[in-house]
C-alpha atoms as a PDB file:
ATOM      1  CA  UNK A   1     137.277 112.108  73.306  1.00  0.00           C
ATOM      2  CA  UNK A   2     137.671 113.257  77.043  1.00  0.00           C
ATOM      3  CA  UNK A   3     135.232 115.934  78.474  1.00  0.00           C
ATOM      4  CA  UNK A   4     137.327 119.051  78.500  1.00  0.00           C
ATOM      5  CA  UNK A   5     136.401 120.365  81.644  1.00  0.00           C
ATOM      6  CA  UNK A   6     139.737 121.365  82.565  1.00  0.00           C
ATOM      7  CA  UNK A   7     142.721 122.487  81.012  1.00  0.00           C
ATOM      8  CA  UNK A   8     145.289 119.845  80.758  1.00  0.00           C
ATOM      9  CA  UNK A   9     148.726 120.553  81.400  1.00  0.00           C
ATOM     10  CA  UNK A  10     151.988 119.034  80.761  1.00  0.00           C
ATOM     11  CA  UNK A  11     154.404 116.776  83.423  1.00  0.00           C
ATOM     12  CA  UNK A  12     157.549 118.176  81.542  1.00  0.00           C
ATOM     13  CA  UNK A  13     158.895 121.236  79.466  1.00  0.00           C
ATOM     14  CA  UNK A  14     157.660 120.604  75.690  1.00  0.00           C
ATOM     15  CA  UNK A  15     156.009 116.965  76.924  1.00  0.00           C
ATOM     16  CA  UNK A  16     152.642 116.587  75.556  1.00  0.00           C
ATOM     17  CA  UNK A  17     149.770 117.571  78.144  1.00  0.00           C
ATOM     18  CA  UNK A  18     148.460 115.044  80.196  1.00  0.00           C
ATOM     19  CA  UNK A  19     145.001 114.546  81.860  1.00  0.00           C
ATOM     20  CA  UNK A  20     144.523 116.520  85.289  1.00  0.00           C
ATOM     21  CA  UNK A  21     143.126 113.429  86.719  1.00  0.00           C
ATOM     22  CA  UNK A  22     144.815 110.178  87.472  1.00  0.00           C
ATOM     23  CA  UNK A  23     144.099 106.665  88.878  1.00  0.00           C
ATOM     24  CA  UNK A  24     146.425 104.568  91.275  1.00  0.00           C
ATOM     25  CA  UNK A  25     146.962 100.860  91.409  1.00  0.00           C
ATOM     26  CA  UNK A  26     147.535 100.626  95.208  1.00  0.00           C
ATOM     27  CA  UNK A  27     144.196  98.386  96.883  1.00  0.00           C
ATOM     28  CA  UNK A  28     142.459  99.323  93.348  1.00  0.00           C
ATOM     29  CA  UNK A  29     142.174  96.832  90.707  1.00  0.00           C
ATOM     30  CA  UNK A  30     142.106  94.071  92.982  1.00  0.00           C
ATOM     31  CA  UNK A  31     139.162  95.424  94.749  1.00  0.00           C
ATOM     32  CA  UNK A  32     136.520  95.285  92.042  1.00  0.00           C
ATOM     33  CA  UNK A  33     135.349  92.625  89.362  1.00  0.00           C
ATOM     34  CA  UNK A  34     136.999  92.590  85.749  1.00  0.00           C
ATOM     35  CA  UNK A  35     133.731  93.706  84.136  1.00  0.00           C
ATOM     36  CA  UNK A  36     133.718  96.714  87.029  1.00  0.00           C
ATOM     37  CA  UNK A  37     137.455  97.518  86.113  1.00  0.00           C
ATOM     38  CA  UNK A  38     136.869  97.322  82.242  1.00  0.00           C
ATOM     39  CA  UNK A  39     133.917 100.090  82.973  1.00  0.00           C
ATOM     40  CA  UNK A  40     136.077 102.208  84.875  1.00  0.00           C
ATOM     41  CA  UNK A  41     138.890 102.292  82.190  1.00  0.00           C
ATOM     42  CA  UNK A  42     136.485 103.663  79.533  1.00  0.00           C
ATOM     43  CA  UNK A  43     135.097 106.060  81.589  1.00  0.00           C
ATOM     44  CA  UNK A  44     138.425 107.486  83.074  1.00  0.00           C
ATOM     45  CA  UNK A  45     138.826 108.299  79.507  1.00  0.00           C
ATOM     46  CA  UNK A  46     135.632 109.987  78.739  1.00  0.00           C
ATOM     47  CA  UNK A  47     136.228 111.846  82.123  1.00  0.00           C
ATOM     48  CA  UNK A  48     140.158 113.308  81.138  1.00  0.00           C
ATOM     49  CA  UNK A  49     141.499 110.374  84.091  1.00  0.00           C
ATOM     50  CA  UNK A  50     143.285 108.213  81.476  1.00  0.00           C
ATOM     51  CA  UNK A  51     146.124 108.499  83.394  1.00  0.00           C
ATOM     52  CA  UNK A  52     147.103 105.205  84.844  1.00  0.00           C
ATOM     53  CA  UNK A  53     149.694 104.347  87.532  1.00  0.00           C
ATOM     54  CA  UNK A  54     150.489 101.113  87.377  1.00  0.00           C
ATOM     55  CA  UNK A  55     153.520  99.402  89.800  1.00  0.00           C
ATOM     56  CA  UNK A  56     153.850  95.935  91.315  1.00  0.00           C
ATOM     57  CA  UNK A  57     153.503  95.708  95.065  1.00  0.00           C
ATOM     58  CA  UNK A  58     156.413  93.172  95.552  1.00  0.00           C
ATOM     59  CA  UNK A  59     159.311  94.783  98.455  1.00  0.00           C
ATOM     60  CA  UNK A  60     160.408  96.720 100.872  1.00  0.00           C
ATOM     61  CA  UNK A  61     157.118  97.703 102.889  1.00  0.00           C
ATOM     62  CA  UNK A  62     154.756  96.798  99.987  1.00  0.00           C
ATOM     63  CA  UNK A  63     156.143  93.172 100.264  1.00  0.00           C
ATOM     64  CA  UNK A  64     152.193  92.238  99.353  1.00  0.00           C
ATOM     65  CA  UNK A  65     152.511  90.033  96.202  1.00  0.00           C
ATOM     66  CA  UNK A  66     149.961  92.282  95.357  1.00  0.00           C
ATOM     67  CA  UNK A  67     148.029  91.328  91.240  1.00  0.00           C
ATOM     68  CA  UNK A  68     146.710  94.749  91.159  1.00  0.00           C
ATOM     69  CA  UNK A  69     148.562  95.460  88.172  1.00  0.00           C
ATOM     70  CA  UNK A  70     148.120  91.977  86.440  1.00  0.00           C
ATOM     71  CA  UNK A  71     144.037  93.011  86.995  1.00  0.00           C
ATOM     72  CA  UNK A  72     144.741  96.047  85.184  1.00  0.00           C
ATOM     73  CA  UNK A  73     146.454  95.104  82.212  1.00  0.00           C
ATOM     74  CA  UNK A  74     143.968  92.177  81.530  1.00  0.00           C
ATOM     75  CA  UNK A  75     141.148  95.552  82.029  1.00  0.00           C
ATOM     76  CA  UNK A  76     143.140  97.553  79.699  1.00  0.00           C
ATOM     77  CA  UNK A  77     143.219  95.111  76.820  1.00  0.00           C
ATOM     78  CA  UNK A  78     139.332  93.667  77.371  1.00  0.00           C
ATOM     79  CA  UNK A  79     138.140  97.745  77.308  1.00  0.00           C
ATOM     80  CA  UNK A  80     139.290  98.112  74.138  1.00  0.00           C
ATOM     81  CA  UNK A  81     140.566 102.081  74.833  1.00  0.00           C
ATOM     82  CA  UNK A  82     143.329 102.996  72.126  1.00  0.00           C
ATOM     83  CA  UNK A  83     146.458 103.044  73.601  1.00  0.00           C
ATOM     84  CA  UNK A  84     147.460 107.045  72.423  1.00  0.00           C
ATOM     85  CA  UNK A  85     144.091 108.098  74.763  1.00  0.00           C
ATOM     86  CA  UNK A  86     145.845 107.059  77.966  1.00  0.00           C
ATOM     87  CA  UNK A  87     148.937 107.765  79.937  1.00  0.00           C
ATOM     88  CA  UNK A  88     150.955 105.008  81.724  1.00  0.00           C
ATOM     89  CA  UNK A  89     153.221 105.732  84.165  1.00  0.00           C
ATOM     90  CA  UNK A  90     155.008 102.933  85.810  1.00  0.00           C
ATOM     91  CA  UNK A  91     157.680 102.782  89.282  1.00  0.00           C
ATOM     92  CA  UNK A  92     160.620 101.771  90.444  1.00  0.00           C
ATOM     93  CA  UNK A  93     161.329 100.704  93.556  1.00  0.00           C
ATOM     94  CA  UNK A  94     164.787 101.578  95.969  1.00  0.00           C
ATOM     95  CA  UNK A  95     164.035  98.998  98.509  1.00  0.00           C
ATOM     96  CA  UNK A  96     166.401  96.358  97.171  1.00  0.00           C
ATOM     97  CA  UNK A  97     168.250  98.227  94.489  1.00  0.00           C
ATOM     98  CA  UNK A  98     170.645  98.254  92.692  1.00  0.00           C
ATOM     99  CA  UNK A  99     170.949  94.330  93.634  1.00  0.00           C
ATOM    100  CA  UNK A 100     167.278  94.394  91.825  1.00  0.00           C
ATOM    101  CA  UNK A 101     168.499  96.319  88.436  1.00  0.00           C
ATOM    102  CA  UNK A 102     165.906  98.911  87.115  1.00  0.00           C
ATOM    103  CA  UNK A 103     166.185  97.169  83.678  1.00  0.00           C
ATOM    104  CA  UNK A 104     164.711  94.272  85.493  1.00  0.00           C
ATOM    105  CA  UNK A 105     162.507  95.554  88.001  1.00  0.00           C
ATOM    106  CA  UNK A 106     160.606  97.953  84.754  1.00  0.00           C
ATOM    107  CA  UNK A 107     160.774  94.847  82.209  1.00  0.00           C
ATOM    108  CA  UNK A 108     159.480  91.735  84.851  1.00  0.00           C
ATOM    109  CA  UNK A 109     156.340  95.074  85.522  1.00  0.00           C
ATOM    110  CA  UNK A 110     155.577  95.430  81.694  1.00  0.00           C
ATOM    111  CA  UNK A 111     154.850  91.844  81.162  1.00  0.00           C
ATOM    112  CA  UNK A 112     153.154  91.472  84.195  1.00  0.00           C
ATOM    113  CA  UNK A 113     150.778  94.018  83.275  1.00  0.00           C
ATOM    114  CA  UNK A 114     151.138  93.323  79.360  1.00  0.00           C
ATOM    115  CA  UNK A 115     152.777  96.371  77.789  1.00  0.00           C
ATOM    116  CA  UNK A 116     155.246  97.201  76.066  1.00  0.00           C
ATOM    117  CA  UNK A 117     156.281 100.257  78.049  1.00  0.00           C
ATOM    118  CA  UNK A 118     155.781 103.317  79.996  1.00  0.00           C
ATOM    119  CA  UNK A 119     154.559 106.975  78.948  1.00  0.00           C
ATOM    120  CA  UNK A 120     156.901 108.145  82.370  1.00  0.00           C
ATOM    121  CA  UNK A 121     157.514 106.831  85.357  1.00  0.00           C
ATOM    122  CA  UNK A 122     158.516 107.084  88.782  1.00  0.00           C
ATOM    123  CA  UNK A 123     161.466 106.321  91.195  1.00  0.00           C
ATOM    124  CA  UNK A 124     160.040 105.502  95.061  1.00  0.00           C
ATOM    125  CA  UNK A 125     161.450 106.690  98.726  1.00  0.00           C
ATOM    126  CA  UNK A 126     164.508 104.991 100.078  1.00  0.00           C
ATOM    127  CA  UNK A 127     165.418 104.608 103.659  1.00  0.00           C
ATOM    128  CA  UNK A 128     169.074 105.547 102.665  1.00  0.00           C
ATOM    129  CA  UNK A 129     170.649 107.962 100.163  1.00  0.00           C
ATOM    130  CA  UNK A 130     170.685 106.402  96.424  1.00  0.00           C
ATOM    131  CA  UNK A 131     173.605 106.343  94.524  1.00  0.00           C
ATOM    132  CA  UNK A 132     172.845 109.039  92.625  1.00  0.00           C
ATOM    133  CA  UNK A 133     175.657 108.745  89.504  1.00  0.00           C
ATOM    134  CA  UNK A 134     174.098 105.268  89.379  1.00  0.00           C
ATOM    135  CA  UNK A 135     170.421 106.237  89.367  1.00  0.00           C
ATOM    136  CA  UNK A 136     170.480 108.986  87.005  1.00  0.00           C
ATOM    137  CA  UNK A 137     172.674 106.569  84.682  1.00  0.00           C
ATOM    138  CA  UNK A 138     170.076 103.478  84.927  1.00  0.00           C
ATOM    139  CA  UNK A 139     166.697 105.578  84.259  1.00  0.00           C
ATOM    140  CA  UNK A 140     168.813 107.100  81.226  1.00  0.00           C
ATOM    141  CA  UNK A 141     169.367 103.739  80.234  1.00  0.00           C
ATOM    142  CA  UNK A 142     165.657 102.849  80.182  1.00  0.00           C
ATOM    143  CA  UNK A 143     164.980 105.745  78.318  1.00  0.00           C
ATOM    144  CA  UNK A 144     167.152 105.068  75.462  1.00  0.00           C
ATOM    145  CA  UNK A 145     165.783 101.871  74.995  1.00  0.00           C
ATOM    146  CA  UNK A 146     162.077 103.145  74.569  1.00  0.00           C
ATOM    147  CA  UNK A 147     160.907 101.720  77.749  1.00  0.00           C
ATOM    148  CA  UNK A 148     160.136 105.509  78.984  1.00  0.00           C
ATOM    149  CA  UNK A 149     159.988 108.869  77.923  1.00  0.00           C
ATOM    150  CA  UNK A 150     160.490 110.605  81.298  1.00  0.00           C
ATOM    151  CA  UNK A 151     160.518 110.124  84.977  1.00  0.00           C
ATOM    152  CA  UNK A 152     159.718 111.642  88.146  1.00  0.00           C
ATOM    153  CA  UNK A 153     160.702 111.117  91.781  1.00  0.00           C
ATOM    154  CA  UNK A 154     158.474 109.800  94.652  1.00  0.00           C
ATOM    155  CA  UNK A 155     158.439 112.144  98.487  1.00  0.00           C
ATOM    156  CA  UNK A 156     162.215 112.290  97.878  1.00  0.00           C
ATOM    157  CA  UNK A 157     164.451 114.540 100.462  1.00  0.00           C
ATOM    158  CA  UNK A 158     165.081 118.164  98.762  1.00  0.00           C
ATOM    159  CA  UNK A 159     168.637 117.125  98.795  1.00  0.00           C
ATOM    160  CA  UNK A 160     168.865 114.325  96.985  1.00  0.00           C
ATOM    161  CA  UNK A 161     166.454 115.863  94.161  1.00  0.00           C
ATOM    162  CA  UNK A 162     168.673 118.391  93.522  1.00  0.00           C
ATOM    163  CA  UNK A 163     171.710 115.834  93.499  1.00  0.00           C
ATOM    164  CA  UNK A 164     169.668 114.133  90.978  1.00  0.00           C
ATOM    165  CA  UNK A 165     169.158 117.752  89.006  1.00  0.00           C
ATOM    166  CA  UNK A 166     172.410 118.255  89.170  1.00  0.00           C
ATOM    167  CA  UNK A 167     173.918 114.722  88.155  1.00  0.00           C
ATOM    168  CA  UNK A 168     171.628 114.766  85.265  1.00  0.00           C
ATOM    169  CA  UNK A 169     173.009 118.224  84.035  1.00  0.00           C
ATOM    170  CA  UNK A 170     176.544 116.747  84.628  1.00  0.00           C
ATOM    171  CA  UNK A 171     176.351 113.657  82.813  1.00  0.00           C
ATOM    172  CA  UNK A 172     173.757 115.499  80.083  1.00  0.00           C
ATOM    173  CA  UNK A 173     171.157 113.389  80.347  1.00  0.00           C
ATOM    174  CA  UNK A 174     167.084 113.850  81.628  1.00  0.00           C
ATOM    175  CA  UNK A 175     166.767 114.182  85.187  1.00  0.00           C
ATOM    176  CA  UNK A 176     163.663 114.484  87.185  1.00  0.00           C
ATOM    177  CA  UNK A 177     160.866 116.665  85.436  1.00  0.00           C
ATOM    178  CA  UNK A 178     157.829 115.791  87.933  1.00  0.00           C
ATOM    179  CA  UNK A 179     157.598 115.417  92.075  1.00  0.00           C
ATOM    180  CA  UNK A 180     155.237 112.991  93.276  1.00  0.00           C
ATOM    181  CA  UNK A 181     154.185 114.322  96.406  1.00  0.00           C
ATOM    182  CA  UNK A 182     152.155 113.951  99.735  1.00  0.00           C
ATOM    183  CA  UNK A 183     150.040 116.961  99.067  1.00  0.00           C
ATOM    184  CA  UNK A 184     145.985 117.663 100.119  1.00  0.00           C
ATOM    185  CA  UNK A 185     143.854 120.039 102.173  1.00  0.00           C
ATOM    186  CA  UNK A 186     145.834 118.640 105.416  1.00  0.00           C
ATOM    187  CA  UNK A 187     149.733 118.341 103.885  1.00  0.00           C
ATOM    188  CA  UNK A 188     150.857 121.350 102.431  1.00  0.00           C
ATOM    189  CA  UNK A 189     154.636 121.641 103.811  1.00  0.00           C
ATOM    190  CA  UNK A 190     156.203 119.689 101.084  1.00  0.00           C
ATOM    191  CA  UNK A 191     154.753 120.699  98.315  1.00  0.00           C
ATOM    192  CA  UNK A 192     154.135 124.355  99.049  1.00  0.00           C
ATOM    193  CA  UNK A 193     157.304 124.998 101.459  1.00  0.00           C
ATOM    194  CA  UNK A 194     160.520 126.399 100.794  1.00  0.00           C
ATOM    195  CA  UNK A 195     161.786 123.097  99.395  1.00  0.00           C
ATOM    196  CA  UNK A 196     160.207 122.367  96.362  1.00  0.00           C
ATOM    197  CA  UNK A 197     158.827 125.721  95.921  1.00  0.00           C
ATOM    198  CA  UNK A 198     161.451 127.232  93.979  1.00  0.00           C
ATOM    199  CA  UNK A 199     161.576 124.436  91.594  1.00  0.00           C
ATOM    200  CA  UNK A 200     157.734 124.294  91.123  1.00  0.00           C
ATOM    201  CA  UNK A 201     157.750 127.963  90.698  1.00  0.00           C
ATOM    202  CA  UNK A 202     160.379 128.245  88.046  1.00  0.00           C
ATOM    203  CA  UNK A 203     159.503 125.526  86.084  1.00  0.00           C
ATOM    204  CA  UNK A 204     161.954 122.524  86.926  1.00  0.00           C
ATOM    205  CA  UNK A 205     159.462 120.592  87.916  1.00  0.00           C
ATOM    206  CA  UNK A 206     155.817 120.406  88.020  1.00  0.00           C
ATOM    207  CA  UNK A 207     153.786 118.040  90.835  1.00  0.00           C
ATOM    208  CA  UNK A 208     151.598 115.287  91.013  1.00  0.00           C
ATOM    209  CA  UNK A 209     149.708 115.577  94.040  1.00  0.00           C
ATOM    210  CA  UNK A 210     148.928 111.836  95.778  1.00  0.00           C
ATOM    211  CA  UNK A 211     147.768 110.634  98.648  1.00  0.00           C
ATOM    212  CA  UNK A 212     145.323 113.318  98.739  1.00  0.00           C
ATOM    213  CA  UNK A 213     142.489 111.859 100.931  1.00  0.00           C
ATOM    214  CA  UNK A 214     145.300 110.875 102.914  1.00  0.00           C
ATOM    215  CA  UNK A 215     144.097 106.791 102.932  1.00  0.00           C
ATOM    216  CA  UNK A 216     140.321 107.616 102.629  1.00  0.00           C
ATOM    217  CA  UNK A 217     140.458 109.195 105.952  1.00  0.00           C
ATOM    218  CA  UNK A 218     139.647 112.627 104.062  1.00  0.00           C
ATOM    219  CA  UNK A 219     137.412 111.390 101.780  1.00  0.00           C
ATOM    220  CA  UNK A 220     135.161 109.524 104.278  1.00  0.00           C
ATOM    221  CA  UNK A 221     136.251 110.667 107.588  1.00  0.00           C
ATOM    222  CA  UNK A 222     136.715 106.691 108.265  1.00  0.00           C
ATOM    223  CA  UNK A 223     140.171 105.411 108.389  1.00  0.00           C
ATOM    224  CA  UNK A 224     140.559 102.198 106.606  1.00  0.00           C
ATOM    225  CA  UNK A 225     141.185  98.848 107.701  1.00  0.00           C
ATOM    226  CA  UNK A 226     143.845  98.039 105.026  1.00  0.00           C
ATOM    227  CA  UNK A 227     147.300  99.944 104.742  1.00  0.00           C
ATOM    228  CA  UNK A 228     147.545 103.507 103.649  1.00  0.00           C
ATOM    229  CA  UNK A 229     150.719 105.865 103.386  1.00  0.00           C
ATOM    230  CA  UNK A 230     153.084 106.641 105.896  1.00  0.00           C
ATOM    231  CA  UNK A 231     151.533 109.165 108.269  1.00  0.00           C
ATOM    232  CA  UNK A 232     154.427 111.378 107.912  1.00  0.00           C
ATOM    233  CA  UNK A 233     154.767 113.815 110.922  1.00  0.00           C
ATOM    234  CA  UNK A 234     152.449 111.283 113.123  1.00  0.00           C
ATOM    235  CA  UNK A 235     149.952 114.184 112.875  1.00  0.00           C
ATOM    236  CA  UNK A 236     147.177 111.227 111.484  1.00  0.00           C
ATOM    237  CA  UNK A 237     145.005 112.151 114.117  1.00  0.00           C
ATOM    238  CA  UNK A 238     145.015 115.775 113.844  1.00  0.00           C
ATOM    239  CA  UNK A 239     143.843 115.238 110.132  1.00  0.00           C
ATOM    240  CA  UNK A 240     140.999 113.244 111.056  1.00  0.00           C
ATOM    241  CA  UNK A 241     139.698 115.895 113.402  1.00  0.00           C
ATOM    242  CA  UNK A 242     139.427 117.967 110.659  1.00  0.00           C
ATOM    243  CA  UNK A 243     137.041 116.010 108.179  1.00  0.00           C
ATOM    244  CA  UNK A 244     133.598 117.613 109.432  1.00  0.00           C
ATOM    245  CA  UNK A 245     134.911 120.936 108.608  1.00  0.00           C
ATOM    246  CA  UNK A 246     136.227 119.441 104.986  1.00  0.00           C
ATOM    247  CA  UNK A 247     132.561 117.755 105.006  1.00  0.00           C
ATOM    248  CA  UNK A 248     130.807 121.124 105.734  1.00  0.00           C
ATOM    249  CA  UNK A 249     132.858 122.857 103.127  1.00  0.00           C
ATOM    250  CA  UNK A 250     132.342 120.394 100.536  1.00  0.00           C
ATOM    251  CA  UNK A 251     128.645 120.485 101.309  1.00  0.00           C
ATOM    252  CA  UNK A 252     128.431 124.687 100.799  1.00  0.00           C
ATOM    253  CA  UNK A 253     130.278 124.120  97.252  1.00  0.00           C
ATOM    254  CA  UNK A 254     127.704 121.277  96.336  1.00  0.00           C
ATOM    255  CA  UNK A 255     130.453 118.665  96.197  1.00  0.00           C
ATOM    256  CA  UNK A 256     131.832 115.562  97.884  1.00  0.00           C
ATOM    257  CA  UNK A 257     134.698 115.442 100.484  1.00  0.00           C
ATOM    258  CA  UNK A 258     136.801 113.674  97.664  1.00  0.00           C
ATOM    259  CA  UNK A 259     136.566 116.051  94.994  1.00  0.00           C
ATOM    260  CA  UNK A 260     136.736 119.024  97.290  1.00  0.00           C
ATOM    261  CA  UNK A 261     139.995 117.512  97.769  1.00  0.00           C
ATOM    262  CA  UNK A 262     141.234 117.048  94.346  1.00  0.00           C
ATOM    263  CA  UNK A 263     140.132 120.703  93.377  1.00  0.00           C
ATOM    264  CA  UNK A 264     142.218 121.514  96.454  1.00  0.00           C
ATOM    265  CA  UNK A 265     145.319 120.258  94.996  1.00  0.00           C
ATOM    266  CA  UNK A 266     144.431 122.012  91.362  1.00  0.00           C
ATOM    267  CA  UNK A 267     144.297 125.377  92.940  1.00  0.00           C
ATOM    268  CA  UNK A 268     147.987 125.268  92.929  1.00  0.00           C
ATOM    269  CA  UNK A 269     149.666 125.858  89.782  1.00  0.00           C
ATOM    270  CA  UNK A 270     152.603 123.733  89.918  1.00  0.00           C
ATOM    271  CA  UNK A 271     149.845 120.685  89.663  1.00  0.00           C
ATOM    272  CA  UNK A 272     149.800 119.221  86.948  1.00  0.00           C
ATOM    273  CA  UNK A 273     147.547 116.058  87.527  1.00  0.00           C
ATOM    274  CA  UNK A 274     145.956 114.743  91.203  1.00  0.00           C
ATOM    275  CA  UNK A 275     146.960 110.943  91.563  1.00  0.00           C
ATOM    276  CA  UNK A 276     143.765 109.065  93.902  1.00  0.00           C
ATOM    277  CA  UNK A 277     142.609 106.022  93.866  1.00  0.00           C
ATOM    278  CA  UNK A 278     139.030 105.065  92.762  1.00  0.00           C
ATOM    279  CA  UNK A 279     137.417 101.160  93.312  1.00  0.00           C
ATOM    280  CA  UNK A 280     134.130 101.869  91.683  1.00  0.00           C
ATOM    281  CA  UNK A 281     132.438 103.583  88.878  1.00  0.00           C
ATOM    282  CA  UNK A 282     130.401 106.218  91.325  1.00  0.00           C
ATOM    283  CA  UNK A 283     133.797 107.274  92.696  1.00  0.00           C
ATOM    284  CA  UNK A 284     135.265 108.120  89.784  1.00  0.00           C
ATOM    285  CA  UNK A 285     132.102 110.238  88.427  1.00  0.00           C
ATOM    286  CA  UNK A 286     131.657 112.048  91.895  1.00  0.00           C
ATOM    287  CA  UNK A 287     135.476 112.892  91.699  1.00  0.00           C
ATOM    288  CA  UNK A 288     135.332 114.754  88.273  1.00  0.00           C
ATOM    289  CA  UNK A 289     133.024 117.325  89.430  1.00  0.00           C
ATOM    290  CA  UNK A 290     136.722 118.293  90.774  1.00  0.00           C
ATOM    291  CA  UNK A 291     137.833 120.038  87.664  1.00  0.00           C
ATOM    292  CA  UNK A 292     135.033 122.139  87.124  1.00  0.00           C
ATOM    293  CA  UNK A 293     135.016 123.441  90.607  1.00  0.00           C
ATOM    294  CA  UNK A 294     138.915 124.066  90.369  1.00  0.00           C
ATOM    295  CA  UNK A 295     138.132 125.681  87.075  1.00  0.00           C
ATOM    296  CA  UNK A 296     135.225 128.044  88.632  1.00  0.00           C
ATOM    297  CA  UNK A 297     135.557 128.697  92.335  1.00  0.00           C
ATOM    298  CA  UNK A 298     139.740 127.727  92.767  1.00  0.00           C
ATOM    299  CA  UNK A 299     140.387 130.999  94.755  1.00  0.00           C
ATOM    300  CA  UNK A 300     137.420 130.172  96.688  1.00  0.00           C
ATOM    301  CA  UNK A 301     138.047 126.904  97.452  1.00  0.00           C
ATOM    302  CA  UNK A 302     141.755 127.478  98.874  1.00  0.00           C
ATOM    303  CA  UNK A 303     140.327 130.419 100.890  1.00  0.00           C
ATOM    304  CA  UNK A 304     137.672 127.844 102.335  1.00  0.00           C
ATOM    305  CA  UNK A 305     140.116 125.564 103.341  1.00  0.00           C
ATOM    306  CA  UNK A 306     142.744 128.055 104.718  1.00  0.00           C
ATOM    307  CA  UNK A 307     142.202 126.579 108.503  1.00  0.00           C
ATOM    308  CA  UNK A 308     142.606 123.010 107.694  1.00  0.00           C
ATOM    309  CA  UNK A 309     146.191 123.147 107.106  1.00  0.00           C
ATOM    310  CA  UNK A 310     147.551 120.608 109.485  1.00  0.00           C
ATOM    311  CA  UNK A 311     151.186 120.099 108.814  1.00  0.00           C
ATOM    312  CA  UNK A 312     152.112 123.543 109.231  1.00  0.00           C
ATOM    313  CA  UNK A 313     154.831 122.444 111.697  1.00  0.00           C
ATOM    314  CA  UNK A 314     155.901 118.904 109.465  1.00  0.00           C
ATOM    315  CA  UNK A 315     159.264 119.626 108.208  1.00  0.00           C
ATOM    316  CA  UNK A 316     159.193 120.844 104.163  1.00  0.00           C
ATOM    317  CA  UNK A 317     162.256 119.063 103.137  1.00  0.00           C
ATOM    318  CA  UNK A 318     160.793 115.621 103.396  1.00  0.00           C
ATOM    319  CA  UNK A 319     162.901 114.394 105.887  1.00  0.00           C
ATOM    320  CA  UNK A 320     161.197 112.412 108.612  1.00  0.00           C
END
């Protein structure tokens, strides 16, 4: 059973609660050894992180070919963990739909990784407006086949998640119940603004905070050689400049950088998990002394970090 450090909440209205802490795919898997990844499995589930995004790297600007998610469901089945102690949450990509189906795309990244489907999952950033009748109708589809329970959307314009809200009401079927955001001690503007506020704060959706050490760059104060996220805002190197203050802090609360970050994102109460990546076993353990210092000193945290607010100026409705 998980260590209950935290209390767990739920992605969706009357969905069962899911763990506060959850692990990417993105550079991951394929950056460790299959003994190191097996490790890391069963301990994300003794550490409430058995929540596992899993997508294939294959278009649009993550044309990589990437096997990060083969890697992971050859971990999966070789730890042993029983499948009702995780949560799997696959994605779906916009680059090259609808000429690549979502029926397709979701079935070609079960048997890649070996599964039989998703717990949720969740629809990526476009560079042009989706066909929104179409969308909503597709992920429906998946759903009443038993591929998926729910879904969420990916740093979507305000606009177009509401037009999803609002198709889904019209054609009564599930829309969007979670927002995978950009959200951290540096970007707050999306996922705090007067966007998605309102529909964090009454309940239409909840978030999942991601790219919270904005590529490492928060985490280590090093920017990595291999790709990270967009730097939405181009305000990159105005985030940088403010890791020895995020070190300091982290220091005075007897933490690392990293989990200073995660509790970050806990302290609001639309969270419900923090999405990060982790390559090795020391990561992950440093990173769950997150939850207790959300659970003990939130408040105090979020006061801390009340000057490193970079984005202040980035525009909230996630266009960019």
């Amino acid at each position: 059973m998980p260590e209950s450090t935290y209390p767990r909440k739920s992605l969706r209205v009357g969905g069962s609660p899911v763990p506060p802490l959850a692990l990417g795919s993105w550079n991951t898997w394929d950056r460790m050894g299959p003994d190191e990844a097996v490790a890391l499995i069963r301990r994300a589930v003794d550490l409430d992180a058995g929540f596992f995004d899993v997508a294939y790297y294959n278009m649009g600007p993550h044309a990589e070919n990437s096997k990060t998610d083969i890697l992971f469901g050859q971990a999966l089945r070789a730890s042993g963990v029983d499948r009702a102690d995780i949560v799997l949450c696959g994605k779906l990509w916009l680059w090259d739909w609808p000429n690549q189906g979502f029926r397709a795309q979701l079935v070609e990244s079960l048997q890649r990784a070996g599964l039989d489907r998703f717990d949720t999952l969740v629809v990526g950033d476009y560079l042009d407006a989706p066909d929104m009748p179409r969308l909503v109708t597709e992920v429906n589809e998946l759903i009443a086949e038993g591929f998926v329970d729910s879904w969420g959307i990916n740093n979507w314009r305000i606009e177009h998640t509401r037009e999803a809200l609002a198709e889904a009401a019209e054609q009564g079927a599930a829309g969007p119940v979670f927002a995978q955001l950009k959200y951290g001690i540096a970007r707050r503007s999306m996922a705090e603004g007067d966007a998605y506020g309102p529909l964090f704060a009454d309940g239409t959706l909840t978030l999942q905070a991601s790219d919270v050490f904005e590529g490492g760059i928060l985490a280590t104060g090093r920017a990595p050689e291999r790709k990270i996220g967009a730097d939405v805002g181009g305000i990159r190197e105005q985030i940088a400049a403010v890791f020895p203050e995020v070190a300091r802090i982290a220091g005075e609360f007897g933490v690392t950088p990293a989990a200073l970050g995660i509790a970050f994102c806990l302290t609001n109460p639309a969270t419900a998990n923090v999405l990060f990546g982790a390559s090795r076993l020391s990561q992950l353990e440093q990173n769950h002394a997150a939850l207790a210092l959300a659970r003990d000193h939130g408040a105090e945290v979020r006061d801390a970090l009340a000057a490193c607010w970079v984005d202040r100026d980035v525009r909230a409705d996630g266009v960019w």
